[in-house]
C-alpha atoms as a PDB file:
ATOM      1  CA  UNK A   1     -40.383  32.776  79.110  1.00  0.00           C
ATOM      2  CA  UNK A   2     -38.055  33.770  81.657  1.00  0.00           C
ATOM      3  CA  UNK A   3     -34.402  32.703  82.002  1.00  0.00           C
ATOM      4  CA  UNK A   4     -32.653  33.626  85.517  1.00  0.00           C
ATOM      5  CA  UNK A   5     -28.825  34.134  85.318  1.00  0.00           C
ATOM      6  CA  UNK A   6     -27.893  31.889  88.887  1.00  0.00           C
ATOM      7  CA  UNK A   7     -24.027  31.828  87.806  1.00  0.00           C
ATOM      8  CA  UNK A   8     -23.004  34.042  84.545  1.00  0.00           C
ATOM      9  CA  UNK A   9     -19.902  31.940  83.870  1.00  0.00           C
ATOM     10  CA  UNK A  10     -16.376  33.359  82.668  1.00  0.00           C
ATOM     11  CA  UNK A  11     -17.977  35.058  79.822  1.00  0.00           C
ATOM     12  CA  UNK A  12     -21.536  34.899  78.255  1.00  0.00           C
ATOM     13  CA  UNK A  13     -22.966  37.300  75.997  1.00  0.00           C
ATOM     14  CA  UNK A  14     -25.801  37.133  74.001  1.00  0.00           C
ATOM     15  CA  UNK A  15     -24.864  37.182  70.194  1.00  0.00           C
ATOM     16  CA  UNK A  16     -26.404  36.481  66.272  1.00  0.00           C
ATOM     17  CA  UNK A  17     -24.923  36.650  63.004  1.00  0.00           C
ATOM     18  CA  UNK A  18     -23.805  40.293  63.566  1.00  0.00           C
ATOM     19  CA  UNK A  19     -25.123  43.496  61.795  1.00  0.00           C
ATOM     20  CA  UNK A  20     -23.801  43.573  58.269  1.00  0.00           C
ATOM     21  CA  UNK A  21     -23.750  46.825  56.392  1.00  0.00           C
ATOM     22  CA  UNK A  22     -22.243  49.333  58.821  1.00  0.00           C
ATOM     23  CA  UNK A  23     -18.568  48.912  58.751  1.00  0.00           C
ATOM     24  CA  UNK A  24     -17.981  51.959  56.453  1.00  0.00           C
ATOM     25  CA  UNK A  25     -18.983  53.307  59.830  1.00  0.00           C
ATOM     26  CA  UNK A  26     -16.553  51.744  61.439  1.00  0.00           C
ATOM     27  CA  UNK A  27     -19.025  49.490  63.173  1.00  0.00           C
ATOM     28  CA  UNK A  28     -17.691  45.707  63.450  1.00  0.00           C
ATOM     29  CA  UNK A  29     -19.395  42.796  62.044  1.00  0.00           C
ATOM     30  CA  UNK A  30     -19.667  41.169  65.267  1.00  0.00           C
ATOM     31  CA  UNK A  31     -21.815  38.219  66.368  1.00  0.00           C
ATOM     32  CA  UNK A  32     -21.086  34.287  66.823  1.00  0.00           C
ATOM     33  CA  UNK A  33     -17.328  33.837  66.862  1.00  0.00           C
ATOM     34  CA  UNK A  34     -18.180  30.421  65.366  1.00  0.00           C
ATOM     35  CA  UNK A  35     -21.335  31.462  63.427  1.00  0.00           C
ATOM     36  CA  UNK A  36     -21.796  27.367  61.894  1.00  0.00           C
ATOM     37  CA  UNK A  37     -22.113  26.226  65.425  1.00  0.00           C
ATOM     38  CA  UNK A  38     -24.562  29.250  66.074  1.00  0.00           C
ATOM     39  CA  UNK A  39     -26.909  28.444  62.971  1.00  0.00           C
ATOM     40  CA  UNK A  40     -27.086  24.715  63.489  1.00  0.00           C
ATOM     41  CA  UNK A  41     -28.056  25.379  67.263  1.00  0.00           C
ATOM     42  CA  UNK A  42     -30.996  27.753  66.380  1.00  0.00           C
ATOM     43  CA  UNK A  43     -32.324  24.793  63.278  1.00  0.00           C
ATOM     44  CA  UNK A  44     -31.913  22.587  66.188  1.00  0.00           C
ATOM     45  CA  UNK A  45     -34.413  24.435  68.049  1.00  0.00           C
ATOM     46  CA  UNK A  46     -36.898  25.734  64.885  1.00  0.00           C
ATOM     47  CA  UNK A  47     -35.735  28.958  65.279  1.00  0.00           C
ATOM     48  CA  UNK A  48     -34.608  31.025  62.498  1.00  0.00           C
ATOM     49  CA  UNK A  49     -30.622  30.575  61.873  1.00  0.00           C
ATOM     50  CA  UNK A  50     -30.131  34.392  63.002  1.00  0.00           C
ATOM     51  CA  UNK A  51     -31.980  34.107  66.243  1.00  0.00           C
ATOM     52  CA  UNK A  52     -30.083  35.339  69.340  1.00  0.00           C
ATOM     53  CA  UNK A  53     -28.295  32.651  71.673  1.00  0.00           C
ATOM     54  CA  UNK A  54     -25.943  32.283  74.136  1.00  0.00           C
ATOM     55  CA  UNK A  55     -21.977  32.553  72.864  1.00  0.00           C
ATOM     56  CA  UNK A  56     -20.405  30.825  75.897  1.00  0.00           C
ATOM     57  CA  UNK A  57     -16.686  30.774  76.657  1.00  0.00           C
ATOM     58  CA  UNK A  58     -14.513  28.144  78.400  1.00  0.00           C
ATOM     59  CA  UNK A  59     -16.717  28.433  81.961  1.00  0.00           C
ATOM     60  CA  UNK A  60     -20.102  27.996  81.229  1.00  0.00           C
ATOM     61  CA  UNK A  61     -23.228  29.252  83.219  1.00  0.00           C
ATOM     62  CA  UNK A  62     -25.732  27.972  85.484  1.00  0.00           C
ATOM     63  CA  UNK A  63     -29.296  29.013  83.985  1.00  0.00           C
ATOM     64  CA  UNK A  64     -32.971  28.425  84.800  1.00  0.00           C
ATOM     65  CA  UNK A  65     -35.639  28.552  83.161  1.00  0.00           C
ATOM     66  CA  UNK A  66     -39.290  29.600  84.394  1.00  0.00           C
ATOM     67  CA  UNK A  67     -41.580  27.652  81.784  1.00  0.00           C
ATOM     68  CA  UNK A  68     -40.728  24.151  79.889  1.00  0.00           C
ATOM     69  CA  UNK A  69     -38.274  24.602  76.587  1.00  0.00           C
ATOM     70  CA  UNK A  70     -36.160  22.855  74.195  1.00  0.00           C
ATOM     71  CA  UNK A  71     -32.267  24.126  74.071  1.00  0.00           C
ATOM     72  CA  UNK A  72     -29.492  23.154  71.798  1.00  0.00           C
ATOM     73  CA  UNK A  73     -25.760  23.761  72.457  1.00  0.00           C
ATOM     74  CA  UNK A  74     -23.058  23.289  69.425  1.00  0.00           C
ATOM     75  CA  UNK A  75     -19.195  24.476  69.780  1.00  0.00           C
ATOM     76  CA  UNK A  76     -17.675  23.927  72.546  1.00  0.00           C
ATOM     77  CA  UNK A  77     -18.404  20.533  74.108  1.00  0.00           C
ATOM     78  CA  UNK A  78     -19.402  20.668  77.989  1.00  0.00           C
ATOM     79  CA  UNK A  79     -19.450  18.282  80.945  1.00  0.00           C
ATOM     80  CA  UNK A  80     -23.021  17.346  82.194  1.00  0.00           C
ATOM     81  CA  UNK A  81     -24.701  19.110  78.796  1.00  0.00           C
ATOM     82  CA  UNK A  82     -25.797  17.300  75.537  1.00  0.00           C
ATOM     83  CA  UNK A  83     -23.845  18.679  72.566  1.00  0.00           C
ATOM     84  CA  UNK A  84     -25.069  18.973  68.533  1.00  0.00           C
ATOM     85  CA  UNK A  85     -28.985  17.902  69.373  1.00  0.00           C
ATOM     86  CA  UNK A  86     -32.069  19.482  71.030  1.00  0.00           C
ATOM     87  CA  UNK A  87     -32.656  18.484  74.462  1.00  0.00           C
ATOM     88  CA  UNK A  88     -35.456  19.546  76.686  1.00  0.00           C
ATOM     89  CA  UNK A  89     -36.029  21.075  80.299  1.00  0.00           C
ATOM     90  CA  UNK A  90     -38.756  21.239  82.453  1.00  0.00           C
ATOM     91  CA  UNK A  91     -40.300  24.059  83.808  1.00  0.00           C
ATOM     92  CA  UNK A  92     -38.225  25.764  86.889  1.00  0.00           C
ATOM     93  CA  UNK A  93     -34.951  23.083  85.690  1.00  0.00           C
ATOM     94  CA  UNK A  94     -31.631  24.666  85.864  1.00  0.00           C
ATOM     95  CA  UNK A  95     -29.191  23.525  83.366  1.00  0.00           C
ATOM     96  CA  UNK A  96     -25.593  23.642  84.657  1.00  0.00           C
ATOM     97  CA  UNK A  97     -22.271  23.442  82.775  1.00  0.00           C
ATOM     98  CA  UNK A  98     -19.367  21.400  83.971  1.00  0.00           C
ATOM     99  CA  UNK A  99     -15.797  21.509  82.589  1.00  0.00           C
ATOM    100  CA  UNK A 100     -15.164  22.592  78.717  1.00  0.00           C
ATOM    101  CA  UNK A 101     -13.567  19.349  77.256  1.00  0.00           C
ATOM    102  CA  UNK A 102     -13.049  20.552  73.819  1.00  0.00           C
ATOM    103  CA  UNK A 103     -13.225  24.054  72.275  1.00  0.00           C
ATOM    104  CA  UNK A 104     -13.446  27.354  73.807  1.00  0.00           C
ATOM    105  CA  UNK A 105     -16.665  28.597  72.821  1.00  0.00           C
ATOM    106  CA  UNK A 106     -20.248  26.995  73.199  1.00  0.00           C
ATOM    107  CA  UNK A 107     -24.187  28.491  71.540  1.00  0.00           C
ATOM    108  CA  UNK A 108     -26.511  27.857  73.462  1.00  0.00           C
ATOM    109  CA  UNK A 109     -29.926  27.868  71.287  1.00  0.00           C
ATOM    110  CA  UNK A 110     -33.156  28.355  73.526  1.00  0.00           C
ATOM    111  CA  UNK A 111     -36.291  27.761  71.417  1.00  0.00           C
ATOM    112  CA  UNK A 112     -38.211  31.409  70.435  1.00  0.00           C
ATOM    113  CA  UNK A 113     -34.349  32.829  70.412  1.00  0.00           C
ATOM    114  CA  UNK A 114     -33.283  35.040  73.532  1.00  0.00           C
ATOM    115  CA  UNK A 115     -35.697  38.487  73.200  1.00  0.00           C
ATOM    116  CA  UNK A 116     -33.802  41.230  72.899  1.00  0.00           C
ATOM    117  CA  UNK A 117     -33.740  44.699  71.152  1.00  0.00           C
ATOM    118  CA  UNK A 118     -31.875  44.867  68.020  1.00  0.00           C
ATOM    119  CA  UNK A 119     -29.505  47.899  67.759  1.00  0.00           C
ATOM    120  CA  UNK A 120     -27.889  48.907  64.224  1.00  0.00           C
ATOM    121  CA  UNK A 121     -29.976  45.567  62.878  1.00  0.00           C
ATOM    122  CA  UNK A 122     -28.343  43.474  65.240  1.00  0.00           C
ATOM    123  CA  UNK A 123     -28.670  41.562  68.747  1.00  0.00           C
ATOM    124  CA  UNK A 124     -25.162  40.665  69.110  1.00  0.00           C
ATOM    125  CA  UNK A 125     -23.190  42.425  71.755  1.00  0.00           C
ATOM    126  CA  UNK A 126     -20.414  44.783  71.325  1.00  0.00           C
ATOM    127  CA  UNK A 127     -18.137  44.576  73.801  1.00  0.00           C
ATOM    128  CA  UNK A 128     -15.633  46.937  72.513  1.00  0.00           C
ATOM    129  CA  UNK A 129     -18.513  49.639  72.196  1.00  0.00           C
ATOM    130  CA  UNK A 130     -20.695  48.276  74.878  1.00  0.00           C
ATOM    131  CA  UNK A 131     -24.699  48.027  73.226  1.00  0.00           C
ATOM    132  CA  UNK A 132     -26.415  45.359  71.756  1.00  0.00           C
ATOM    133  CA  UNK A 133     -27.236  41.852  73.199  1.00  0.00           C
ATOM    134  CA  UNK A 134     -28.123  42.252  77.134  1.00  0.00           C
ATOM    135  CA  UNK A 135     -27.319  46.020  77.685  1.00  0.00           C
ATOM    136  CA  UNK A 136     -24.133  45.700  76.038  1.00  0.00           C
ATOM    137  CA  UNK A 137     -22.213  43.328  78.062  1.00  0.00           C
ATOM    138  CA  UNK A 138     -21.696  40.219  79.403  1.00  0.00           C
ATOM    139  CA  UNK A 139     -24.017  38.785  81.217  1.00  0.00           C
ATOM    140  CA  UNK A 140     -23.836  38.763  85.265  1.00  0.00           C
ATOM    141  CA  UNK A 141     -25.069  36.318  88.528  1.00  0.00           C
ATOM    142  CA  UNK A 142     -28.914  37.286  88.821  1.00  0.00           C
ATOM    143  CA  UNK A 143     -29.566  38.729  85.173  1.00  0.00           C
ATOM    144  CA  UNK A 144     -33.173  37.921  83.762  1.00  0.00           C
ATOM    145  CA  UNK A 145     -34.033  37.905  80.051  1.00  0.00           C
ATOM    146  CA  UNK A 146     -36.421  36.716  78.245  1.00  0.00           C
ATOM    147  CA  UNK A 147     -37.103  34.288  75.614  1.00  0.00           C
ATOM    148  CA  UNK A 148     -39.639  34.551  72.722  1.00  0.00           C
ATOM    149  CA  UNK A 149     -42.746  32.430  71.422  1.00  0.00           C
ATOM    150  CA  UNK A 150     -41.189  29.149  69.503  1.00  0.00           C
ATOM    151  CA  UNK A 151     -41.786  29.668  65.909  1.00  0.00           C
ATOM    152  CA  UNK A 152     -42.505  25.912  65.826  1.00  0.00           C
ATOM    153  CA  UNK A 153     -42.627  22.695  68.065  1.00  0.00           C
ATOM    154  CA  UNK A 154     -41.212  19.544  68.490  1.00  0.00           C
ATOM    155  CA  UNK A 155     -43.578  16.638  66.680  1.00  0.00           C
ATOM    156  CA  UNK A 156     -41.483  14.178  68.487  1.00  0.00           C
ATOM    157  CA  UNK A 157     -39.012  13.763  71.679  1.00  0.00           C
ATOM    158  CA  UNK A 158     -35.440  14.958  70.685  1.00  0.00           C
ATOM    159  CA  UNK A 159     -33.251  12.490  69.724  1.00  0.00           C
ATOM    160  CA  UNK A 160     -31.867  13.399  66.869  1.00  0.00           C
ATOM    161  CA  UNK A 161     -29.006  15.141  65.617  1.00  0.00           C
ATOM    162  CA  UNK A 162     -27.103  16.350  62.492  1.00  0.00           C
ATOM    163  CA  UNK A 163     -25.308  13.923  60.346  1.00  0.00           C
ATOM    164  CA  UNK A 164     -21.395  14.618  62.204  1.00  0.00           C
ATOM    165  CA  UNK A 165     -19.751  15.184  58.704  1.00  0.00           C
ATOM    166  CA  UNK A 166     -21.733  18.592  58.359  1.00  0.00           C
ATOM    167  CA  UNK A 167     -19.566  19.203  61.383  1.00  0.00           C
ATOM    168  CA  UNK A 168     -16.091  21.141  60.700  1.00  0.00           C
ATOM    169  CA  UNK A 169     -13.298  19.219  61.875  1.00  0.00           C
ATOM    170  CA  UNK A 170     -12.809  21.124  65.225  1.00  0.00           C
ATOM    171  CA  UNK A 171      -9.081  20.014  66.960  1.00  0.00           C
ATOM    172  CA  UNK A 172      -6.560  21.471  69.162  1.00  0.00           C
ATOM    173  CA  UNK A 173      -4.321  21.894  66.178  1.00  0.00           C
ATOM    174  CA  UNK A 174      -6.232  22.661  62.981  1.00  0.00           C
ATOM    175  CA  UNK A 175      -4.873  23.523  59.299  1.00  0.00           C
ATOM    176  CA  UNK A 176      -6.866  26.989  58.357  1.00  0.00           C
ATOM    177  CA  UNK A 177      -7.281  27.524  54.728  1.00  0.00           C
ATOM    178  CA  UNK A 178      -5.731  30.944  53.934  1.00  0.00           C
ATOM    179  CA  UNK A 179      -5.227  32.760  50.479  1.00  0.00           C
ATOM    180  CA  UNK A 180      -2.676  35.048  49.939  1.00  0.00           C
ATOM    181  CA  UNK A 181      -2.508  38.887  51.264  1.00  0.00           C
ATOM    182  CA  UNK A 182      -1.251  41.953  49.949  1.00  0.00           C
ATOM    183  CA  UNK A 183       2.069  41.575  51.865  1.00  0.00           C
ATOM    184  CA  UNK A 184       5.018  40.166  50.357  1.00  0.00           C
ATOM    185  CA  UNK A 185       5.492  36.658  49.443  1.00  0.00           C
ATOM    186  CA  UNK A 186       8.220  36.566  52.944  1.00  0.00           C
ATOM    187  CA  UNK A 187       5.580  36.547  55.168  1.00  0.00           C
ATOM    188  CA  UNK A 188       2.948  34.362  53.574  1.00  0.00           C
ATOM    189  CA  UNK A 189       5.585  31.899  53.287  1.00  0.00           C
ATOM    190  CA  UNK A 190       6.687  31.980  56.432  1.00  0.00           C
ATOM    191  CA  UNK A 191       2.590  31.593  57.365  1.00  0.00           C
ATOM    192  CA  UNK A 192       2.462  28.219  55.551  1.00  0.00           C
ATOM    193  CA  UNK A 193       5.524  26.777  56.490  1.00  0.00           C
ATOM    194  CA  UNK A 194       5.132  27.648  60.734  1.00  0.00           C
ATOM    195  CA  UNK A 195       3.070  26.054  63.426  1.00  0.00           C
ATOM    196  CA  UNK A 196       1.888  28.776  65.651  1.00  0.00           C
ATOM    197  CA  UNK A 197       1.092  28.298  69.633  1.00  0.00           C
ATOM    198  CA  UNK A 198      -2.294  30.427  70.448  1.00  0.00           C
ATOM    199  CA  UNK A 199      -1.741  33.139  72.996  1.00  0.00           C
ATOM    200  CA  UNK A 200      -3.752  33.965  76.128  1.00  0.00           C
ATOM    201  CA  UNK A 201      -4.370  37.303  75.026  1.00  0.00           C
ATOM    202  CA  UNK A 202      -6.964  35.590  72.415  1.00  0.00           C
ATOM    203  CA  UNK A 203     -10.022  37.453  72.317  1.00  0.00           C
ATOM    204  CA  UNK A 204     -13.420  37.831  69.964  1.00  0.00           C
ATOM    205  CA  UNK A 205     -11.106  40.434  68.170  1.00  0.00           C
ATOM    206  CA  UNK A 206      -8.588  38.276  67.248  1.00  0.00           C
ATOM    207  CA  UNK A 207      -6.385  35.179  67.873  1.00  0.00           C
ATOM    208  CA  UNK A 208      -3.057  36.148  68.641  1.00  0.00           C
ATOM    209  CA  UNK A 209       0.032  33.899  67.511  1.00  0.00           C
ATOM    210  CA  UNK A 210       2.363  33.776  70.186  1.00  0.00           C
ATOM    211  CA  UNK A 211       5.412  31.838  68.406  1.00  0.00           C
ATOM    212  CA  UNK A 212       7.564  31.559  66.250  1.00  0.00           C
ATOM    213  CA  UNK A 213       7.359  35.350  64.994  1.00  0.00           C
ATOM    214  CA  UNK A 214       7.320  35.707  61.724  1.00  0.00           C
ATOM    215  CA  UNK A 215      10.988  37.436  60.141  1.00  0.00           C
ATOM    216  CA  UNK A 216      10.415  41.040  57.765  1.00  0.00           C
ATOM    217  CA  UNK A 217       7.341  42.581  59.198  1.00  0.00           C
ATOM    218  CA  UNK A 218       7.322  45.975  58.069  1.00  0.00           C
ATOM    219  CA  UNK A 219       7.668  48.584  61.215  1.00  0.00           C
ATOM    220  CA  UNK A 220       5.201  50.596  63.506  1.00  0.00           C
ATOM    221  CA  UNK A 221       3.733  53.548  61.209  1.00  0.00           C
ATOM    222  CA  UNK A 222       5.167  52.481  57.896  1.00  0.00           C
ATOM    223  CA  UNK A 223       1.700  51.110  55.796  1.00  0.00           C
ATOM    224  CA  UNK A 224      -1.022  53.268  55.267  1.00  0.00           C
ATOM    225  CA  UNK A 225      -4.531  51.638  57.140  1.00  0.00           C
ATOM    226  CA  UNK A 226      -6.218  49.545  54.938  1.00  0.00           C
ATOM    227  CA  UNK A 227      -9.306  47.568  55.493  1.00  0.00           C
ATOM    228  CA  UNK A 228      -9.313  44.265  57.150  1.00  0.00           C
ATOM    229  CA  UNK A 229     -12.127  41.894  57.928  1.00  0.00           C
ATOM    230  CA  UNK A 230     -12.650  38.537  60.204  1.00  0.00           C
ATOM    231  CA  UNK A 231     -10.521  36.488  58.799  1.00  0.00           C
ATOM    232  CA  UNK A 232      -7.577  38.683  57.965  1.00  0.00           C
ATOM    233  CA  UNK A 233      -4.389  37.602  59.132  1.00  0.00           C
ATOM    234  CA  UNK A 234      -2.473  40.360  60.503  1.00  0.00           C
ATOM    235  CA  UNK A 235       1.812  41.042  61.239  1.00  0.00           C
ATOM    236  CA  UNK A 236       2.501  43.382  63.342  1.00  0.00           C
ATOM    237  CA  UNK A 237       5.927  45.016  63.956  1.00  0.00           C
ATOM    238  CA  UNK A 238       7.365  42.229  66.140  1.00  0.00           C
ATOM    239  CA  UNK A 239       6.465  38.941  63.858  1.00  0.00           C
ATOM    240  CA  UNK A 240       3.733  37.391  65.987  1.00  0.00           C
ATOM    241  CA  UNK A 241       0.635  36.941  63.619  1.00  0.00           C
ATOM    242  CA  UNK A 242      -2.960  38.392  64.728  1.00  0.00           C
ATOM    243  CA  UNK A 243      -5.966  36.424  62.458  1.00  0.00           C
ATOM    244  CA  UNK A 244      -9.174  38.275  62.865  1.00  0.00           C
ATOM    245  CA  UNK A 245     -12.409  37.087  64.294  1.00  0.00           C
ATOM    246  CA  UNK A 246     -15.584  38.652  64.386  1.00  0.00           C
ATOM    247  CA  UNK A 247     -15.111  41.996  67.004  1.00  0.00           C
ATOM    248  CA  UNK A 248     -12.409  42.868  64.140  1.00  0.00           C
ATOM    249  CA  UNK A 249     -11.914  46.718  63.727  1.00  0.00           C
ATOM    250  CA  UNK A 250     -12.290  47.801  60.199  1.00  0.00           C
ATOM    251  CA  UNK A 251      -9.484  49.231  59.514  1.00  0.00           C
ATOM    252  CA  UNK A 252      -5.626  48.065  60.379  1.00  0.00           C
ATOM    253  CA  UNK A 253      -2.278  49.577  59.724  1.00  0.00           C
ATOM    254  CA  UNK A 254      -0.251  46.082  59.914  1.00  0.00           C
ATOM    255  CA  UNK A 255       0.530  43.973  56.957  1.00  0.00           C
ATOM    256  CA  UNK A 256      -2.119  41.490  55.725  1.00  0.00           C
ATOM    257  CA  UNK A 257      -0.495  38.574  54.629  1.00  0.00           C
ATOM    258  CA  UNK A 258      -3.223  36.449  54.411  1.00  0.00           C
ATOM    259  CA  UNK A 259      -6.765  35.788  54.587  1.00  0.00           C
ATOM    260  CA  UNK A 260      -8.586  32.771  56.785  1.00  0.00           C
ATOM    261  CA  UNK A 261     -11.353  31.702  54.143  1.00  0.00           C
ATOM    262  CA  UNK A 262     -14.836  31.808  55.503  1.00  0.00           C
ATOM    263  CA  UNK A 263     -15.580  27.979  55.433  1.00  0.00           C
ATOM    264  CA  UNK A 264     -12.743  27.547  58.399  1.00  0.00           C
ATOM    265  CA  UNK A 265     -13.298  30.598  60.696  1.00  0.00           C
ATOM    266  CA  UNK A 266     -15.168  27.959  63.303  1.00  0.00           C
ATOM    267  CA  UNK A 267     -11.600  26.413  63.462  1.00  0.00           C
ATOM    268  CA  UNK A 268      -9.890  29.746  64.669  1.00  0.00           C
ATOM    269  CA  UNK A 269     -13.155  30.376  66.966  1.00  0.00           C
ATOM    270  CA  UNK A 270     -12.409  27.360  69.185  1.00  0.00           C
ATOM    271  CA  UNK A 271      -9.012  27.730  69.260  1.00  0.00           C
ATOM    272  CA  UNK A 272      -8.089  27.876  73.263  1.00  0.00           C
ATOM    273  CA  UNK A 273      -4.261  28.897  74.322  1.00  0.00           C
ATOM    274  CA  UNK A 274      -1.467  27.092  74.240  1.00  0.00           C
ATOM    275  CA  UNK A 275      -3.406  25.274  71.072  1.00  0.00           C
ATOM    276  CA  UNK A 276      -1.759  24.938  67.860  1.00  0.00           C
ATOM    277  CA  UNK A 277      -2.884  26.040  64.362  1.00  0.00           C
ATOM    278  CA  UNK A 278      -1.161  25.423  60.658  1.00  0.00           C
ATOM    279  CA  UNK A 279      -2.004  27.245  57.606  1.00  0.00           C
ATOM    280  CA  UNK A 280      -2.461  26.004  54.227  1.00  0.00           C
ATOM    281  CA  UNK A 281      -2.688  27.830  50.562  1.00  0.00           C
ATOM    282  CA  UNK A 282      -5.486  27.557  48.660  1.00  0.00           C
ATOM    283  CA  UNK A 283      -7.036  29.185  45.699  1.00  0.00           C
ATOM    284  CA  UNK A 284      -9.873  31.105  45.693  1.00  0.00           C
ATOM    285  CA  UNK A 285     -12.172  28.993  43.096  1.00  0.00           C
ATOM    286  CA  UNK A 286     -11.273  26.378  45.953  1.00  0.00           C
ATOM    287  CA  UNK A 287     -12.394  29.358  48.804  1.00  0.00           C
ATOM    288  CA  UNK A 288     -16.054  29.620  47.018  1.00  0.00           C
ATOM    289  CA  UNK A 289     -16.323  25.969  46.495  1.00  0.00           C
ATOM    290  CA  UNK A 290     -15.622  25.334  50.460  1.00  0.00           C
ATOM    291  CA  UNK A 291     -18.269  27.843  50.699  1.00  0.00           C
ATOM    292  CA  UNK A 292     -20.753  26.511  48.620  1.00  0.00           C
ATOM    293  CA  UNK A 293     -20.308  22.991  50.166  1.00  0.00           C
ATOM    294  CA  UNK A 294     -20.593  24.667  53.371  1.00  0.00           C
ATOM    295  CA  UNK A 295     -24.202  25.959  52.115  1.00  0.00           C
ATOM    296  CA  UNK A 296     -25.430  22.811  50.529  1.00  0.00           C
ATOM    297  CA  UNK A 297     -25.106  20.954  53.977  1.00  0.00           C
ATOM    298  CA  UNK A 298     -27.002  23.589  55.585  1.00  0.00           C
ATOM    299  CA  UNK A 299     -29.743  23.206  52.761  1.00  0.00           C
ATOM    300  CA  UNK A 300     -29.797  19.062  53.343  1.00  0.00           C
ATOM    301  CA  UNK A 301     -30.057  20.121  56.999  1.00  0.00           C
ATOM    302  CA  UNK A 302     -32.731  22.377  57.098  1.00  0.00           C
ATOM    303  CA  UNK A 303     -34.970  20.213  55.012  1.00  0.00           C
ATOM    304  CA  UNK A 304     -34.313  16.957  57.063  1.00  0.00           C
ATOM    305  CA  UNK A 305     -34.791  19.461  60.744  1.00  0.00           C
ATOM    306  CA  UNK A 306     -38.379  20.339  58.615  1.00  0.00           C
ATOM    307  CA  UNK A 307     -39.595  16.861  59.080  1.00  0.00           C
ATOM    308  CA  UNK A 308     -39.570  16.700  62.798  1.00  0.00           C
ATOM    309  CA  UNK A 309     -41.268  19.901  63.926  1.00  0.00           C
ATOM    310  CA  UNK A 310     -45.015  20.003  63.898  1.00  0.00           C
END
């Protein structure tokens, strides 16, 4: 099936669950910012939770689509677009996004996943190193790509749709779950006890903390790089916290005074500027209990999405 780019949107790149195993290369993870809202899209759909989708962010696209199909979109909640259950289209329909009323970033799941070439193990784009997903960028006004065969159908129309308390609790001012760093206790303190405005220089590298700045970062060229990961929570010289998302580099020279547990990186993926964020302490038997919660739901959900596909 084709899918004809009419309007590419502010920015909409094709992504997965990124390509694990290369970052002693210095490749990133990459993929889904908000990789829960990616794999509940593609169960929506019967695809495979890896499948490629659409990652869209703030402006959505205008698409259409050559044959009949069944989409899904979870994230980001858009104007004029069903959110968190499968919908269908008919053949030659053009789905258009209005407004983004909550979040910042949007999967779009298309049934048979989006078909293209996986580089490094991966069909996630790169920005920073520009390959993977749709010739390593975002997409543009008149693009065509392809969808594949759906793995399975539909037994019944789609009206259905996750139980809501699988869902994290998305807001314009969440409280991240964070366990302590290798900096010194100044800074993690000073984590826990701020509320931090998101800046607009937010990006699928990192979210950047505008204010308050953090006092006793260390200065420019005084810790030895270290590995960091999505989720690390960065200081730089001048105070203003950087938490990692997904395009993370592999290796940073700031201080890590904390650590985003994996459960609550959806939060920071939605975050939008000028939105808030707190951080709380926790341990980390708490972090792999979050996690394993986080799993079980996914199991409950993939045997009750079973039942309805033929």
């Amino acid at each position: 099936m084709e899918v004809t780019v009419i309007r590419a949107g502010m920015l909409t790149t094709v992504q997965d669950l990124g390509r694990a195993g290369h970052r002693a290369c210095g490749v990133p993870l990459g993929g889904a910012a908000d990789p829960f809202a990616l794999r509940v899209a593609n169960l929506l759909v019967g695809n495979p939770e890896s499948s490629a989708a659409f990652e869209i962010t703030l402006a959505g696209p205008e698409l259409e689509f050559a044959d009949r199909t069944v989409l899904a979109l979870c994230g980001a909640e858009f104007d004029g677009v069903p959110s968190w259950h499968p919908f269908e289209l008919a053949a030659g329909e053009r789905l258009r996004f209005g407004a983004c009323r909550r979040g910042c970033r949007g999967y779009l799941a298309v049934a048979g996943g989006i078909a293209v070439e996986p580089v490094l193990g991966g069909r996630g784009t790169c920005l920073s190193a520009g390959f993977g997903g749709w010739q390593g960028r975002p997409l543009r006004d008149g693009d065509l790509l392809g969808a594949g065969e759906p793995v399975r159908r539909l037994a019944a129309p789609p009206r259905w749709a996750p139980d809501p308390r699988m869902i994290p609790e998305y807001s314009a001012e969440p409280v991240v779950r964070i366990l302590r760093g290798s900096a010194g206790p100044e800074l993690f303190q000073g984590l826990v006890a701020g509320r931090f405005r998101v800046g607009s220089h937010s990006d699928r590298m990192g979210i950047r903390l505008e204010e308050p700045a953090l006092p006793g970062a260390p200065p420019a060229g005084s810790l030895v790089s270290a590995p960091v990961a999505p989720g690390t929570v960065q200081v730089p010289p001048d105070g203003r916290p950087i938490v990692l998302l997904s395009d993370a580099q592999t290796l940073g020279g700031y201080a890590r005074a904390a650590h985003a547990i994996g459960p609550d990186l959806p939060l920071l993926a939605q975050l939008r500027p000028n939105d808030h964020v707190r951080f709380r302490e926790v341990g980390l038997a708490q972090a792999h209990a979050a996690a394993i919660e986080r799993e079980h739901s996914f199991t409950l959900l993939r045997r009750g999405i079973a039942q309805k596909f033929a």
